[in-house]
C-alpha atoms as a PDB file:
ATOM      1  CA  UNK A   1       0.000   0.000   0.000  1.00  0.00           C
ATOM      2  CA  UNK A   2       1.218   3.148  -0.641  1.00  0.00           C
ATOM      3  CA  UNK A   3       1.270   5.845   1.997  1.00  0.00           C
ATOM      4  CA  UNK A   4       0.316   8.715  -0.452  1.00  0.00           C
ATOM      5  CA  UNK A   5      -2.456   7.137  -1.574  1.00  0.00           C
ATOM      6  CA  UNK A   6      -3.967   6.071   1.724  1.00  0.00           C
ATOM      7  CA  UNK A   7      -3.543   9.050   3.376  1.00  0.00           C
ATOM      8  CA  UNK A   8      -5.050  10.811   0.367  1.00  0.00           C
ATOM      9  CA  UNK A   9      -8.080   8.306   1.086  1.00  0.00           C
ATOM     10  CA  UNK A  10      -8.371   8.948   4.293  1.00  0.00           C
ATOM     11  CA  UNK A  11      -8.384  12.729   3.937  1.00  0.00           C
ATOM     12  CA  UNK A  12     -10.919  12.421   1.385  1.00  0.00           C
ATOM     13  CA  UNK A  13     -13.396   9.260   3.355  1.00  0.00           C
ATOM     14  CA  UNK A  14     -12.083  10.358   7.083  1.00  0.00           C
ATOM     15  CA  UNK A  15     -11.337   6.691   6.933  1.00  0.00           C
ATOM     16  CA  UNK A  16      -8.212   4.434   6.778  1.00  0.00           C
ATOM     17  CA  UNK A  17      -7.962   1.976   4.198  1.00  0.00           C
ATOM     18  CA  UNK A  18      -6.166  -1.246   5.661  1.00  0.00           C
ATOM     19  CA  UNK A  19      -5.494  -2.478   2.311  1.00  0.00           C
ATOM     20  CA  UNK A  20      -5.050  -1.814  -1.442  1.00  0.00           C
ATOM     21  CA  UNK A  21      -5.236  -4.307  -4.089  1.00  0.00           C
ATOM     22  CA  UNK A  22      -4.619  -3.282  -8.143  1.00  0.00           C
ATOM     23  CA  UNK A  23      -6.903  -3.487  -9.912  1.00  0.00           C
ATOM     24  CA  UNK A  24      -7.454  -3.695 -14.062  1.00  0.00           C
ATOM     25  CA  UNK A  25      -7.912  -0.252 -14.980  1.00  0.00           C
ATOM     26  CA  UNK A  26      -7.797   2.397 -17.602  1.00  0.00           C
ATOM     27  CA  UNK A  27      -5.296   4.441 -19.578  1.00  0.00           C
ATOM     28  CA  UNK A  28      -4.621   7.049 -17.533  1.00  0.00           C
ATOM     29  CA  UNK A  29      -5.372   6.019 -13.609  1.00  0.00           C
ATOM     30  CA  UNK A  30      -3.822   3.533 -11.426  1.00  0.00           C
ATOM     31  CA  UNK A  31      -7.195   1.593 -10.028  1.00  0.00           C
ATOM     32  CA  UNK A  32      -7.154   0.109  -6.624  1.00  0.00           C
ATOM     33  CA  UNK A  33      -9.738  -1.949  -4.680  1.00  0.00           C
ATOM     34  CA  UNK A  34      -9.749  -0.374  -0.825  1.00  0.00           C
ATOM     35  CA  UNK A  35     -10.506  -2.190   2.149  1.00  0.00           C
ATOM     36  CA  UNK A  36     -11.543   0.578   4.847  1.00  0.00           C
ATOM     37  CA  UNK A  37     -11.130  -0.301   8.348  1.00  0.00           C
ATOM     38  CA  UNK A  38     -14.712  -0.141   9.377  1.00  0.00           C
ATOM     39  CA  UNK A  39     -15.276  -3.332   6.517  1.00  0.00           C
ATOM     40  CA  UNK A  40     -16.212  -1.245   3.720  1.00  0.00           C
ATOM     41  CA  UNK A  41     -14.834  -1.241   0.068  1.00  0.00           C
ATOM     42  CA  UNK A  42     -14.243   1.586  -2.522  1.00  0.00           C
ATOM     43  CA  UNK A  43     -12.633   1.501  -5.705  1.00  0.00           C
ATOM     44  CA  UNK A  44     -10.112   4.139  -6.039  1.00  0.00           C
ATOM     45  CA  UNK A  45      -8.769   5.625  -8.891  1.00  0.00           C
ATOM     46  CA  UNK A  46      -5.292   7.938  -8.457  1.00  0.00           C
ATOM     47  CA  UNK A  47      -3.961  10.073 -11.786  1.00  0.00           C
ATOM     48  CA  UNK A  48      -1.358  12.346 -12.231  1.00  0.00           C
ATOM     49  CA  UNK A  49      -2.712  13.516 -15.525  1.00  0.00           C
ATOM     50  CA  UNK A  50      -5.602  14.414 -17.198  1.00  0.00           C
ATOM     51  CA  UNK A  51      -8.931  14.989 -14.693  1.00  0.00           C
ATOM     52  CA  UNK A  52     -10.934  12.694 -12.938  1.00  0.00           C
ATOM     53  CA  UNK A  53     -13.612  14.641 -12.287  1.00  0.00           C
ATOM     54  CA  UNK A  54     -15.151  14.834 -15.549  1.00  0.00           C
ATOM     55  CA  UNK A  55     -14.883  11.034 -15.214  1.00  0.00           C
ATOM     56  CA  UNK A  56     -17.091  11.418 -11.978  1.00  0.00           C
ATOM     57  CA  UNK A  57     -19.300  14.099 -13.670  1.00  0.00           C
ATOM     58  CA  UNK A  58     -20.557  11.172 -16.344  1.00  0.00           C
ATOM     59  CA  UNK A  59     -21.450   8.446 -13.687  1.00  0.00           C
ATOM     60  CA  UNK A  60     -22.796  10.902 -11.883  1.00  0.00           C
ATOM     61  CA  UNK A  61     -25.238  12.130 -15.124  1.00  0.00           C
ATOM     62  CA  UNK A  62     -25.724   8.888 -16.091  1.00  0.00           C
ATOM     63  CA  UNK A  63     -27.002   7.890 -12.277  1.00  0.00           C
ATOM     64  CA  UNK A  64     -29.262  11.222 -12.339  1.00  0.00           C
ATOM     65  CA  UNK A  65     -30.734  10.876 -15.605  1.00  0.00           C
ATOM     66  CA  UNK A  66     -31.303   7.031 -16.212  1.00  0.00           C
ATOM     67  CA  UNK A  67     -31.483   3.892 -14.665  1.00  0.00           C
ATOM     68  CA  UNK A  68     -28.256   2.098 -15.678  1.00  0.00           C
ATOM     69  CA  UNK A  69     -26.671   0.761 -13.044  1.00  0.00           C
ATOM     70  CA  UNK A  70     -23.030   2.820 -12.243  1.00  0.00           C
ATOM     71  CA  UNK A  71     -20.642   2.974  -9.206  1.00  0.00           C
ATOM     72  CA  UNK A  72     -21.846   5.580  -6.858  1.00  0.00           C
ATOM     73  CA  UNK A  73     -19.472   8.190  -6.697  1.00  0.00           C
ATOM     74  CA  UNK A  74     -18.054   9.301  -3.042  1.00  0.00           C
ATOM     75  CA  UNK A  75     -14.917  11.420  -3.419  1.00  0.00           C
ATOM     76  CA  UNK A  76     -13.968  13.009  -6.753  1.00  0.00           C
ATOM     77  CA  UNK A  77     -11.098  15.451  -7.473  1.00  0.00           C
ATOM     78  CA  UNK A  78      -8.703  15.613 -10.266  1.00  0.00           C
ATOM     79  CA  UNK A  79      -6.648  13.408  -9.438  1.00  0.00           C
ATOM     80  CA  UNK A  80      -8.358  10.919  -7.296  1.00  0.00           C
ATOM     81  CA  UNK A  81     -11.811   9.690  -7.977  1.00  0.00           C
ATOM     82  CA  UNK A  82     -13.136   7.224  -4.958  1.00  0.00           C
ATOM     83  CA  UNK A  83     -16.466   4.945  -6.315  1.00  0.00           C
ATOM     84  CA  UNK A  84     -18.105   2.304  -4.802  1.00  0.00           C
ATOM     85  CA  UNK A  85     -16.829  -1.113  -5.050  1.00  0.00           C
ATOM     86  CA  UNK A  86     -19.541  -3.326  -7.221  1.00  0.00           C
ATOM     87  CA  UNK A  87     -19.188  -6.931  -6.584  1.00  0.00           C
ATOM     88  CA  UNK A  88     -18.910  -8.653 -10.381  1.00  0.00           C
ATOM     89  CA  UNK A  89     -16.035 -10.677 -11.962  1.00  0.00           C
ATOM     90  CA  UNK A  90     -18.468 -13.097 -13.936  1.00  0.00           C
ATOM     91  CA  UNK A  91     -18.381 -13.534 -17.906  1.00  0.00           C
ATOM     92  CA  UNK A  92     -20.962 -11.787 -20.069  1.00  0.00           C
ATOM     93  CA  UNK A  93     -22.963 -14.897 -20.659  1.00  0.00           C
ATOM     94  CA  UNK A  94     -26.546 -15.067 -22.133  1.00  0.00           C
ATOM     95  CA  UNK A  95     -28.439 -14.061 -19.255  1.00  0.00           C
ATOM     96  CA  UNK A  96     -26.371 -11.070 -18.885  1.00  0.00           C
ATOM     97  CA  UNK A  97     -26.868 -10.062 -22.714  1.00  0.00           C
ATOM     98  CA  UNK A  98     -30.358 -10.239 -21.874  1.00  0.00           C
ATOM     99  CA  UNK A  99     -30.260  -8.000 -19.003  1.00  0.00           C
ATOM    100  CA  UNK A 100     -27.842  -5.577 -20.750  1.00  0.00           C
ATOM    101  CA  UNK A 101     -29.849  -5.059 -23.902  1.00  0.00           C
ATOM    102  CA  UNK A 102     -32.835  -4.089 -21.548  1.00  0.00           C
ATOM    103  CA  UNK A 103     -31.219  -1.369 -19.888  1.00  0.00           C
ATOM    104  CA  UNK A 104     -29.083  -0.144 -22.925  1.00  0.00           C
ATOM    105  CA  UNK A 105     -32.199   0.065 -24.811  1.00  0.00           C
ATOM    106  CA  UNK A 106     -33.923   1.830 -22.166  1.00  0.00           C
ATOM    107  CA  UNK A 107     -30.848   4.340 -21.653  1.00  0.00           C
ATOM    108  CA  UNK A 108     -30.898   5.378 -25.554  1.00  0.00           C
ATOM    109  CA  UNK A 109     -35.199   6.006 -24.857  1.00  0.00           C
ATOM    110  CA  UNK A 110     -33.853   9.407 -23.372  1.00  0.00           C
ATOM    111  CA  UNK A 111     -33.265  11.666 -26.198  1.00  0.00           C
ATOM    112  CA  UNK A 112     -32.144  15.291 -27.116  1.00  0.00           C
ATOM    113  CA  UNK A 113     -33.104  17.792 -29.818  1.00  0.00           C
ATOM    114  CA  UNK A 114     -29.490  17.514 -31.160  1.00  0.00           C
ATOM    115  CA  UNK A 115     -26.517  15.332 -31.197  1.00  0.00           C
ATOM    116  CA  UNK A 116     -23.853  16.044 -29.361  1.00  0.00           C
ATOM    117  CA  UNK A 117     -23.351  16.868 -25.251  1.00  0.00           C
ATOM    118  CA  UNK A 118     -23.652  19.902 -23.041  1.00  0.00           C
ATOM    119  CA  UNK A 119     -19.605  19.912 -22.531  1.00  0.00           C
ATOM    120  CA  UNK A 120     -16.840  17.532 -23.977  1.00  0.00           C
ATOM    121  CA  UNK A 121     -16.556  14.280 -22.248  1.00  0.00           C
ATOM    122  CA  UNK A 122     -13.616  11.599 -22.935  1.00  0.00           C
ATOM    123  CA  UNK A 123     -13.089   8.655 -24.541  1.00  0.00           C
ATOM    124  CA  UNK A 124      -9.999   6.729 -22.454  1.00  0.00           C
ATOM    125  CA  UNK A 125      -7.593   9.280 -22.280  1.00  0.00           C
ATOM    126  CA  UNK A 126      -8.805  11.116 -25.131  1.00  0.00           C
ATOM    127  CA  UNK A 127     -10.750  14.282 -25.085  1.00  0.00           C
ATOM    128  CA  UNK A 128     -14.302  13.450 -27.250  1.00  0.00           C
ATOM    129  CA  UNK A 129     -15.177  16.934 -28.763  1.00  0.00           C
ATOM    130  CA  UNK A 130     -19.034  17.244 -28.610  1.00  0.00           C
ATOM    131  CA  UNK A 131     -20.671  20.825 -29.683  1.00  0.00           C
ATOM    132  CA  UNK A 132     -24.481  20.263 -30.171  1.00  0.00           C
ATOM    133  CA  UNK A 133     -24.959  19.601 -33.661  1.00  0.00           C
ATOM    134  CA  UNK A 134     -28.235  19.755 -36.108  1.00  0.00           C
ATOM    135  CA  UNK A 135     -27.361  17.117 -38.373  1.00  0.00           C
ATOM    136  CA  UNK A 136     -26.164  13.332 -37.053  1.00  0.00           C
ATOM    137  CA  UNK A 137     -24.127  13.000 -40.020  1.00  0.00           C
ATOM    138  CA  UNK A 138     -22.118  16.123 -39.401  1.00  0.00           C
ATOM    139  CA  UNK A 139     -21.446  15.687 -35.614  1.00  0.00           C
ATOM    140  CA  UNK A 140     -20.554  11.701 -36.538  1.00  0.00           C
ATOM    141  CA  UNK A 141     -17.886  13.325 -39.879  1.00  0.00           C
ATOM    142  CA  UNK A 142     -16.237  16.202 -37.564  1.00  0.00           C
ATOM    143  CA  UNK A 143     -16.607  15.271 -34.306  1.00  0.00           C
ATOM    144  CA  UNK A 144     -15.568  11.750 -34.459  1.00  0.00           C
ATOM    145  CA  UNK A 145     -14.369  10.530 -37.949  1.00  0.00           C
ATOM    146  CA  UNK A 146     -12.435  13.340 -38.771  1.00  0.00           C
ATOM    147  CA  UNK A 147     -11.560  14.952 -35.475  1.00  0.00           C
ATOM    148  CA  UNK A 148      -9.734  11.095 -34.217  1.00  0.00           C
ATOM    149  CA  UNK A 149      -8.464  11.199 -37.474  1.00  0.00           C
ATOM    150  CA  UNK A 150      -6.599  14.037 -37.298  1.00  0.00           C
ATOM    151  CA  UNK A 151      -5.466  13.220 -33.663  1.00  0.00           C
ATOM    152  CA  UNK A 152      -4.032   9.393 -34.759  1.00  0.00           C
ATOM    153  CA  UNK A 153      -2.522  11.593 -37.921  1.00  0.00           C
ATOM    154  CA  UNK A 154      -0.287  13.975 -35.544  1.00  0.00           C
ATOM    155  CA  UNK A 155       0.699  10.961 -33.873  1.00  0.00           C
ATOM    156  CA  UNK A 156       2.084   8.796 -36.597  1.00  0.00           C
ATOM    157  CA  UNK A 157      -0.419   5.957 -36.348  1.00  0.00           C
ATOM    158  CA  UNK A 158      -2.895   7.031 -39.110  1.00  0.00           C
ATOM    159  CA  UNK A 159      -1.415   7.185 -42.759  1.00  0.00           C
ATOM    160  CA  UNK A 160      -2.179  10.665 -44.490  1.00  0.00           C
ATOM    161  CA  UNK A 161      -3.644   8.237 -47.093  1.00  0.00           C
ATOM    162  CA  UNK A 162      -6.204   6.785 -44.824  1.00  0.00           C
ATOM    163  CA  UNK A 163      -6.787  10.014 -43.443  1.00  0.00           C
ATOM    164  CA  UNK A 164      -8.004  11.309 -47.253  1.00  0.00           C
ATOM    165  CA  UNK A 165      -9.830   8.104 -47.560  1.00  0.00           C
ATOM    166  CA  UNK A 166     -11.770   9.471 -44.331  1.00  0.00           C
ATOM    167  CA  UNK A 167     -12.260  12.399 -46.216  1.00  0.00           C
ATOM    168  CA  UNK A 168     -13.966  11.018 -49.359  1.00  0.00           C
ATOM    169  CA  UNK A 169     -15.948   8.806 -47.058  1.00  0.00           C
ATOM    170  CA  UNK A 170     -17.386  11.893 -45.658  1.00  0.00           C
ATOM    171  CA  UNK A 171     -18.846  13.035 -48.152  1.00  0.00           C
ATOM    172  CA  UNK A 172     -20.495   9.739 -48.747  1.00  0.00           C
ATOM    173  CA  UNK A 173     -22.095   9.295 -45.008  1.00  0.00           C
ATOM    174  CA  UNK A 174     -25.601  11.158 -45.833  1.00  0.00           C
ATOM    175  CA  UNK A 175     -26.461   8.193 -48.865  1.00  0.00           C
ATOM    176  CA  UNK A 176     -24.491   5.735 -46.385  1.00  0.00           C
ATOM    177  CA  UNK A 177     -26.162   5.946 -43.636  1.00  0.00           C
ATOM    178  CA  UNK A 178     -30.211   7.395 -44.484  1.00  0.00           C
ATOM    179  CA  UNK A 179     -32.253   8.458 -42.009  1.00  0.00           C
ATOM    180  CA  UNK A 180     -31.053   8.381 -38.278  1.00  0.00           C
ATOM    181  CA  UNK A 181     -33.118   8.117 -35.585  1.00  0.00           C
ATOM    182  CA  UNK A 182     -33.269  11.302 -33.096  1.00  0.00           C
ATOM    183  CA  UNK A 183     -30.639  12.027 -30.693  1.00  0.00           C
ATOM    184  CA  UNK A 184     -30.019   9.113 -27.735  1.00  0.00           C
ATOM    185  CA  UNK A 185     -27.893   9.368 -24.842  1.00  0.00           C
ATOM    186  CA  UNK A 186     -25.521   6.484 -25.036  1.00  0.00           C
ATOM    187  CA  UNK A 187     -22.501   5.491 -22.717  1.00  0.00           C
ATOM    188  CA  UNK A 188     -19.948   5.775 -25.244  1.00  0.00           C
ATOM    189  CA  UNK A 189     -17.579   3.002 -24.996  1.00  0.00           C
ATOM    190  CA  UNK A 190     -18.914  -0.353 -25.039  1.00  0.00           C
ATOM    191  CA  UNK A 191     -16.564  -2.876 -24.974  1.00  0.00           C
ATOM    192  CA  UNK A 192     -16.421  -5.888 -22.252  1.00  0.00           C
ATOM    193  CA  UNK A 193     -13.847  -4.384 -19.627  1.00  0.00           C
ATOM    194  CA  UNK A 194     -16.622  -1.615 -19.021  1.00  0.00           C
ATOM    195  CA  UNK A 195     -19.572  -4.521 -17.915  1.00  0.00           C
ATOM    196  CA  UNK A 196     -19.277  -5.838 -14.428  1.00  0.00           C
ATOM    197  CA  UNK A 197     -21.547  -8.624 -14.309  1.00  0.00           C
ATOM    198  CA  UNK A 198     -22.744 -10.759 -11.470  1.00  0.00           C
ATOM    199  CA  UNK A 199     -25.310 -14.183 -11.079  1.00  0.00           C
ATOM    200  CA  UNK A 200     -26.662 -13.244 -15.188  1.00  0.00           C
ATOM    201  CA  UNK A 201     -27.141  -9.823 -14.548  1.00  0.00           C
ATOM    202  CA  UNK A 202     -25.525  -6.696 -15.227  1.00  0.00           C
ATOM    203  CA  UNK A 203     -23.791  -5.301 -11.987  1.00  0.00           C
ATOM    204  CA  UNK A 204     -22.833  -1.826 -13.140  1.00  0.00           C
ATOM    205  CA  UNK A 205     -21.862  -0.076 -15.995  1.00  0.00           C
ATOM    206  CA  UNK A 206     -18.162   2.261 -15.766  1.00  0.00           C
ATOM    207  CA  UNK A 207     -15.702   4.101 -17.755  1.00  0.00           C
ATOM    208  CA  UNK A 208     -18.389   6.064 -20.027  1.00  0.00           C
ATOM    209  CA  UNK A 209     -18.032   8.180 -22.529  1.00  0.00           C
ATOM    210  CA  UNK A 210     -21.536   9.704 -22.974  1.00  0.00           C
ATOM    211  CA  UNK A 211     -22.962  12.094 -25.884  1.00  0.00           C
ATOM    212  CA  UNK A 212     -26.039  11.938 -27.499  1.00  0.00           C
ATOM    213  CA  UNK A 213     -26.240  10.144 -30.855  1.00  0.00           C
ATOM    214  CA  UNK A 214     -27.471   7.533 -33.330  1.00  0.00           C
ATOM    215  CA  UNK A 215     -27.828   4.782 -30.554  1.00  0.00           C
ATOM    216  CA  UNK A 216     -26.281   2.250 -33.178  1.00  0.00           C
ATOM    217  CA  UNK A 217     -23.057   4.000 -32.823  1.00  0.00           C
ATOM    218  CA  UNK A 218     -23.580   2.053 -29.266  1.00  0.00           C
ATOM    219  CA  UNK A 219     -24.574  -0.916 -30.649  1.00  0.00           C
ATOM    220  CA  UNK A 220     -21.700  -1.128 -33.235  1.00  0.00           C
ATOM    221  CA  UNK A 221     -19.183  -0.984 -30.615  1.00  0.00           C
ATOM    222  CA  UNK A 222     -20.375  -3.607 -28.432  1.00  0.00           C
ATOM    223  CA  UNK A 223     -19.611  -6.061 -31.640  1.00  0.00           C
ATOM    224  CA  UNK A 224     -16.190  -4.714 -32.181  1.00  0.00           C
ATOM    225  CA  UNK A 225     -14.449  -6.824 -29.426  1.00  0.00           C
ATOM    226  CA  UNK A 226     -17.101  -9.407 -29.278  1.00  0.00           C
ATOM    227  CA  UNK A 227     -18.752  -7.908 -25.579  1.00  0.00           C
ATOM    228  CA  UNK A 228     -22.586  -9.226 -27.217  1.00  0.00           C
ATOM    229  CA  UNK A 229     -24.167 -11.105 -29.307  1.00  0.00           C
ATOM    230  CA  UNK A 230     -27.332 -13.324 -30.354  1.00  0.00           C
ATOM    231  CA  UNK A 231     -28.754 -12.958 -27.116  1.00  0.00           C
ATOM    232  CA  UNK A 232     -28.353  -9.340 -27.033  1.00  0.00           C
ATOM    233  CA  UNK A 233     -29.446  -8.003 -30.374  1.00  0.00           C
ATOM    234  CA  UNK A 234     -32.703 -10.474 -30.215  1.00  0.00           C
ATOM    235  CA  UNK A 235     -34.076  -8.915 -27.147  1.00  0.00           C
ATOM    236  CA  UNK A 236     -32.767  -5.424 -28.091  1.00  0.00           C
ATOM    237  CA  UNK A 237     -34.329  -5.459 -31.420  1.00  0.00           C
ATOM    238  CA  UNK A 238     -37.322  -7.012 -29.404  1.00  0.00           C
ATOM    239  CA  UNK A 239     -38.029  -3.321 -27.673  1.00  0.00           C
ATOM    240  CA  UNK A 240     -36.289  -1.086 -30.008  1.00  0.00           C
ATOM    241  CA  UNK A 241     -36.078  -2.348 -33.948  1.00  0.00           C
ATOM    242  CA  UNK A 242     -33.131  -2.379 -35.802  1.00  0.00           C
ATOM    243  CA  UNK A 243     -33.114  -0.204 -39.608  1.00  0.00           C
ATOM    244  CA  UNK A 244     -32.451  -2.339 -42.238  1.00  0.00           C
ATOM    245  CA  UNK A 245     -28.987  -2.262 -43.296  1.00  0.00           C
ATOM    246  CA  UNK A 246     -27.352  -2.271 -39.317  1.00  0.00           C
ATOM    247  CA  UNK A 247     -25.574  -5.704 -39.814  1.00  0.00           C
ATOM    248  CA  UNK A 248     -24.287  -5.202 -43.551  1.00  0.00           C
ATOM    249  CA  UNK A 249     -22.952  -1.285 -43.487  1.00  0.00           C
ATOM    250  CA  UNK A 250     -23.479   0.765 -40.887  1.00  0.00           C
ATOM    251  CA  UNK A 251     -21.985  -1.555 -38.192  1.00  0.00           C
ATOM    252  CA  UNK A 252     -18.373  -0.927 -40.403  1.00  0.00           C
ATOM    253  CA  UNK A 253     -18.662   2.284 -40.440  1.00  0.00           C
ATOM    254  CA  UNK A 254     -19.662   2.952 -36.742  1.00  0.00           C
ATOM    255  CA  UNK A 255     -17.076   0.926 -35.292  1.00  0.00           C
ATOM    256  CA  UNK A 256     -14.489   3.514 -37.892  1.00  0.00           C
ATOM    257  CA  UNK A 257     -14.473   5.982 -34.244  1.00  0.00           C
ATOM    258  CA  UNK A 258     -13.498   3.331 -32.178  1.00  0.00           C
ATOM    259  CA  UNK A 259     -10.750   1.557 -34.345  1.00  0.00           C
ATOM    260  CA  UNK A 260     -10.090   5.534 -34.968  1.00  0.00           C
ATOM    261  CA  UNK A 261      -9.953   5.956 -31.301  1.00  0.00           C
ATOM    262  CA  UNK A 262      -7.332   2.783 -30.947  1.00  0.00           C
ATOM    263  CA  UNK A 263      -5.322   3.496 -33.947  1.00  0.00           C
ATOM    264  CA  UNK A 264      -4.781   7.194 -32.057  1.00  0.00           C
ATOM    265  CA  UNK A 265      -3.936   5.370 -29.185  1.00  0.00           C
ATOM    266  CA  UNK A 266      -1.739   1.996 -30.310  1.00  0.00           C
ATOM    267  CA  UNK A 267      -1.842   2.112 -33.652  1.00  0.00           C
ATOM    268  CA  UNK A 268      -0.600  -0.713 -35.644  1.00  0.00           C
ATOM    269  CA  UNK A 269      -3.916  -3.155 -36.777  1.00  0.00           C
ATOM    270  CA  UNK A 270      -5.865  -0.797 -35.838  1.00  0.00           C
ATOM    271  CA  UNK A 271      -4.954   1.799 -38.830  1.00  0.00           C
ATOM    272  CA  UNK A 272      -4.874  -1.371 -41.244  1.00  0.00           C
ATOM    273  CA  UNK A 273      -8.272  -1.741 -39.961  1.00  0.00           C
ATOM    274  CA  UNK A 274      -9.476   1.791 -40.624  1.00  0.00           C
ATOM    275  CA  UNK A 275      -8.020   1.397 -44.454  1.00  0.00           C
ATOM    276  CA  UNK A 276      -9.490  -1.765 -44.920  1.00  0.00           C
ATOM    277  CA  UNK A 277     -13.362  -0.226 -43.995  1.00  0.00           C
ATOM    278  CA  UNK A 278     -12.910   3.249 -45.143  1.00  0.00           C
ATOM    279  CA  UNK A 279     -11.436   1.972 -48.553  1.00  0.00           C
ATOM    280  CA  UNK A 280     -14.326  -0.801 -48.673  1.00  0.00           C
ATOM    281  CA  UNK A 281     -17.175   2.739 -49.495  1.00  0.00           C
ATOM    282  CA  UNK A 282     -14.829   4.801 -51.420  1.00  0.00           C
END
């Protein structure tokens, strides 16, 4: 345990944590699990960059303005963030796609007049630009496309090739993609290390990245790295119908902003990956 950290706990808690245990965590926190000394437990996440809060701002909008189940939050400054520990640790198994399709179809029932958010959020460590926007295809081209482009460009993990292939593509998304659905708040990054799951059910939700926008953006992602499947999209499309066309295009070109988003952070497959889909509509 390290003394910094635990007397930064107990400054913030005005209780002692006997113990600290690593946990898996993000790009740009150390995560801990905390045992306090009266038997409770707290997850606790400690930064020396970027700013936890806005991390803590999202659960906390998410907890006020839907049901999805997050971590409470109990402490949250730059750079320490202190959540409730949610017992999980089992797999995403059919039962749990069930459960999760319910209250991810629920959560993108709460809509906006545009697309966009009320501030920037972030995506990882990456700062998700999102100025309210008329048109879904314009937010989806500048804000995310173009704009993580640009960002895995300066870099040197995006080819200026791919990024003029993004370009192109662009200009295509209006025929591409047809009419969107109205504005839904979504959680933004969708992939299995951000679904705690416990017994078949979903536990709680973490690490969002919220906006409003075409919900299948949402339901793209969670194919990407194979967090759902059958079960899901059969009881999602169950309360809220798929468009024609999800499965065949608009899947590839959704999942562009994350594989955007990973090529800006890793790069290497991920760019081949962006070439490969871009250069498969242009």
């Amino acid at each position: 345990m390290t003394a910094a950290l635990a007397a930064a706990v107990q400054s913030a808690l005005g209780r002692s944590p006997r113990k600290l245990s690593p946990l898996s965590g993000g790009c740009i926190a150390e995560v801990y699990r905390a045992e306090l000394d009266d038997g409770d437990a707290v997850v606790v996440k400690s930064a020396s960059r970027g700013d936890l809060t806005l991390e803590a701002f999202m659960l906390g909008y998410l907890a006020e303005n839907s049901e999805l189940p997050v971590p409470a939050v109990r402490h949250a400054a730059a750079e320490l963030l202190i959540m409730d520990y949610v017992p999980a640790g089992d797999r995403i198994d059919a039962a749990a796609e069930t459960h999760a399709a319910e209250l991810l179809a629920a959560l993108h029932g709460i809509t906006a007049q545009r697309y966009g958010f009320a501030r920037d959020t972030l995506i990882g460590p990456l700062a998700q630009p999102n100025p309210w926007t008329e048109s879904w295809t314009d937010f989806f081209a500048e804000r995310r496309l173009l704009h993580f482009g640009r960002v895995a460009l300066e870099v040197g993990h995006l080819p200026a090739d791919s990024l003029r292939q993004l370009e192109r593509l662009c200009g295509r998304l209006p025929d591409l993609l047809g009419a969107v659905a109205a504005p839904s708040l979504i959680h933004g990054d969708m992939w299995g290390g951000n679904v705690l799951v416990r017994g078949g059910r979903i536990a709680a939700f973490v690490d969002p990245a919220i906006h409003y926008a075409d919900a299948e953006v949402e339901l793209a992602f969670s194919t990407l790295f194979g967090t759902f499947g059958e079960a899901f999209f059969r009881r999602y499309g169950e309360l809220r119908p798929l468009r024609p066309g999800f499965f065949e295009v608009r899947r590839d070109l959704y999942n562009l902003y994350p594989l955007l988003v990973h090529t800006a952070l890793f790069g290497g497959p991920y760019a081949r990956s962006v070439a490969q889909i871009a250069g498969r509509f242009v």
